[in-house]
N, C-alpha and C. Protein backbone atom coordinates (compact mmCIF):
# COMPACT_ATOMS: atom_id res chain seq x y z
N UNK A 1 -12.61 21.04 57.69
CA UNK A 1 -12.80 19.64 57.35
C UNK A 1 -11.71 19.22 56.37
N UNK A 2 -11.33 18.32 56.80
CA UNK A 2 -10.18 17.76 55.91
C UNK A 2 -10.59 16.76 54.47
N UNK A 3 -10.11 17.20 53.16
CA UNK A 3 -10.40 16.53 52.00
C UNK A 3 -10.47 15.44 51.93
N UNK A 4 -9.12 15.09 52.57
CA UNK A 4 -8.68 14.13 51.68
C UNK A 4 -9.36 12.61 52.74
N UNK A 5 -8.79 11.28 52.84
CA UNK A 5 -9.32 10.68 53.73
C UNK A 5 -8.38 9.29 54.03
N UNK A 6 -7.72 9.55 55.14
CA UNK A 6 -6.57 8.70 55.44
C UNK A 6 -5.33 9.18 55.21
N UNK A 7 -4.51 9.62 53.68
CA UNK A 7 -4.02 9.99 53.59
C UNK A 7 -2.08 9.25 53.28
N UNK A 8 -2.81 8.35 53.19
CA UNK A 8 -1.94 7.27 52.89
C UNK A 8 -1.73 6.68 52.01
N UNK A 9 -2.97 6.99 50.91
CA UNK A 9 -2.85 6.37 49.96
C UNK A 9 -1.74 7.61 48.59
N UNK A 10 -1.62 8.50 48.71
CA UNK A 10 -0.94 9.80 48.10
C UNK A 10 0.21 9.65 48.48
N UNK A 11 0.54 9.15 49.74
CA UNK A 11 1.79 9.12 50.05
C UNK A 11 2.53 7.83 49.74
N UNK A 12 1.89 7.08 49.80
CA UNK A 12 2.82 5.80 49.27
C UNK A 12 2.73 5.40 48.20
N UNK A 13 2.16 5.99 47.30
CA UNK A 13 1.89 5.99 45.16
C UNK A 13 3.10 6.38 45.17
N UNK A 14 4.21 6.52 44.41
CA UNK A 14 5.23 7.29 43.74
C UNK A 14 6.36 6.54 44.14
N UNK A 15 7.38 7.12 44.35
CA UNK A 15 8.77 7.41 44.40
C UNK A 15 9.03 7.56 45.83
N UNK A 16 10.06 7.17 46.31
CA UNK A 16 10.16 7.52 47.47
C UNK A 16 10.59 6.00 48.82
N UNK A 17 9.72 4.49 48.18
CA UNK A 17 9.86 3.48 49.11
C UNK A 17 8.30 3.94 50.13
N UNK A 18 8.68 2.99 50.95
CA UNK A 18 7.59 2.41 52.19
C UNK A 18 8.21 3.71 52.55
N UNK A 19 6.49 4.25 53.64
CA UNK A 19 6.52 5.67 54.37
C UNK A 19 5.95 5.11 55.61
N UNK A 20 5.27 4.46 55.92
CA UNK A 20 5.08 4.00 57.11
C UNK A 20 5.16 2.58 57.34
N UNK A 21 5.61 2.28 59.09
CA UNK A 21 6.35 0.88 58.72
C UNK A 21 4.96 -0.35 59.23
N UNK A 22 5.14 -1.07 58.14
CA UNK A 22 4.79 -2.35 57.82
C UNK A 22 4.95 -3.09 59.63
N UNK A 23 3.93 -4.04 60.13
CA UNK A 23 4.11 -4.47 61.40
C UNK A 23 4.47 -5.53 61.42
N UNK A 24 5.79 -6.23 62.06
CA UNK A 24 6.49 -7.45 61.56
C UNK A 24 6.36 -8.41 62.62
N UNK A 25 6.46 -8.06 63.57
CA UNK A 25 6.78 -8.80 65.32
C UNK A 25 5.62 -9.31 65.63
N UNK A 26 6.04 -10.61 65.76
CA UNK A 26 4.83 -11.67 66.18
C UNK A 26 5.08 -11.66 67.61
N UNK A 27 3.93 -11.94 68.37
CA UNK A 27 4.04 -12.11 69.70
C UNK A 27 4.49 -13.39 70.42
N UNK A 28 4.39 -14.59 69.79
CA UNK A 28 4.52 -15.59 70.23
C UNK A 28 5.06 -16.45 69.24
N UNK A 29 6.35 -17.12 69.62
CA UNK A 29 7.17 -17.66 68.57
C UNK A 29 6.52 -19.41 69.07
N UNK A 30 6.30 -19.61 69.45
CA UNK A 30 5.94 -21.04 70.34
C UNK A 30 4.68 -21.54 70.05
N UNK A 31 3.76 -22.72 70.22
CA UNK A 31 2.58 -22.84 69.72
C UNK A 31 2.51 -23.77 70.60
N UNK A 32 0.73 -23.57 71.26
CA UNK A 32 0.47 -24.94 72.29
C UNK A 32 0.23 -26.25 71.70
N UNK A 33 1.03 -27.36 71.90
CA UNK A 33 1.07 -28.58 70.92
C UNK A 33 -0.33 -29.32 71.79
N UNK A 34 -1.21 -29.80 71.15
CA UNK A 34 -2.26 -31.30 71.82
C UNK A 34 -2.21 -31.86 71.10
N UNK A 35 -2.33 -33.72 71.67
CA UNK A 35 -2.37 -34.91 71.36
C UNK A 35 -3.81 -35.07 71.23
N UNK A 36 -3.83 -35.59 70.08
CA UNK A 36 -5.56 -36.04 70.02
C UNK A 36 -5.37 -38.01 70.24
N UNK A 37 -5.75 -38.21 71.01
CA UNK A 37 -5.22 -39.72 71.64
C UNK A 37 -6.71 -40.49 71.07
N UNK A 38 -7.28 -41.43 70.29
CA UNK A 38 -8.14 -42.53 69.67
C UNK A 38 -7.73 -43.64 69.87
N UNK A 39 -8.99 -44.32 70.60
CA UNK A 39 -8.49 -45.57 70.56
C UNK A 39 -8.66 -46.10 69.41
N UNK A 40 -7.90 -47.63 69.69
CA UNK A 40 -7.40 -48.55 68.43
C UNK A 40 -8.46 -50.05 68.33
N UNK A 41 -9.28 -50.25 69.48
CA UNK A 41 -10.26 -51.26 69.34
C UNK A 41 -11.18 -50.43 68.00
N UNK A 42 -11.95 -51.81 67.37
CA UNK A 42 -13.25 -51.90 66.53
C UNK A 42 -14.09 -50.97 67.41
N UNK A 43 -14.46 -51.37 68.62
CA UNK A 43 -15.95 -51.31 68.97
C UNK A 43 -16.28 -49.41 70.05
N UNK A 44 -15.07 -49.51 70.19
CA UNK A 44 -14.40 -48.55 71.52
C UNK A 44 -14.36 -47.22 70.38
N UNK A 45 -15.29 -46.12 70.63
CA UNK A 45 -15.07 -44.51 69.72
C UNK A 45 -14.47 -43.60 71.00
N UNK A 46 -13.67 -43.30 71.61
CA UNK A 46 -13.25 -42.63 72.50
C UNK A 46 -12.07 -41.85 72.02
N UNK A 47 -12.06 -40.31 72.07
CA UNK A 47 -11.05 -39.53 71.59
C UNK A 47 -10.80 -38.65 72.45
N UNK A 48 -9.57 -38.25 72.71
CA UNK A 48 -9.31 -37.61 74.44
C UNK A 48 -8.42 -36.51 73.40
N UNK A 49 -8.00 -35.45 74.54
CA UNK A 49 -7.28 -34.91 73.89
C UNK A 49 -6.63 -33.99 75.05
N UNK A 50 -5.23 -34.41 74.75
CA UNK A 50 -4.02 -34.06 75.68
C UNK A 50 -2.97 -33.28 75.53
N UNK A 51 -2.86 -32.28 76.18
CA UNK A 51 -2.35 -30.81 76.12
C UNK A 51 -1.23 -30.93 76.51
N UNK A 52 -0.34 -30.05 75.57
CA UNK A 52 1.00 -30.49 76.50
C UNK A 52 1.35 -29.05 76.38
N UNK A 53 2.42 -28.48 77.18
CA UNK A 53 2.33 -26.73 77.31
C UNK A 53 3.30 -26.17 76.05
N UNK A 54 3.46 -25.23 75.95
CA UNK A 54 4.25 -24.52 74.65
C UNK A 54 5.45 -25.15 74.68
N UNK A 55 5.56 -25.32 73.34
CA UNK A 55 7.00 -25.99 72.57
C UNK A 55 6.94 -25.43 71.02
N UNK A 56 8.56 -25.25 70.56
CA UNK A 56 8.38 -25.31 69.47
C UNK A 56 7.96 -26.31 68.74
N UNK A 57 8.44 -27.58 68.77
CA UNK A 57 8.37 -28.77 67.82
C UNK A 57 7.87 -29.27 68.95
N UNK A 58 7.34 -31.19 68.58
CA UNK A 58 7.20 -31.94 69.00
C UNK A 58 8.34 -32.75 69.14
């Protein structure tokens, strides 16, 4: 049976820098943009909402 538990924490206390690597890479640089569309009458509550496919910006 092993003591200790993980074992990671002994190793990255001290001297030495990062021992195992840190996870950097995002999967998806892009984001799905929607329009949330409201109407502009007083009386009219209607809110739609319209998808438009991956983009960076608008």
């Amino acid at each position: 049976m092993p003591r200790e538990r993980g074992g990671t924490t002994e190793k990255q206390s001290g001297y030495g820098g990062q021992t195992k690597p840190i996870f950097r890479k995002k999967a998806k640089t892009t984001k799905k943009i929607v329009l949330r569309l409201e109407c502009v009458e007083p009386n009219y509550r209607s809110k739609r909402m319209l998808a438009i496919k991956r983009c960076k910006s608008l």
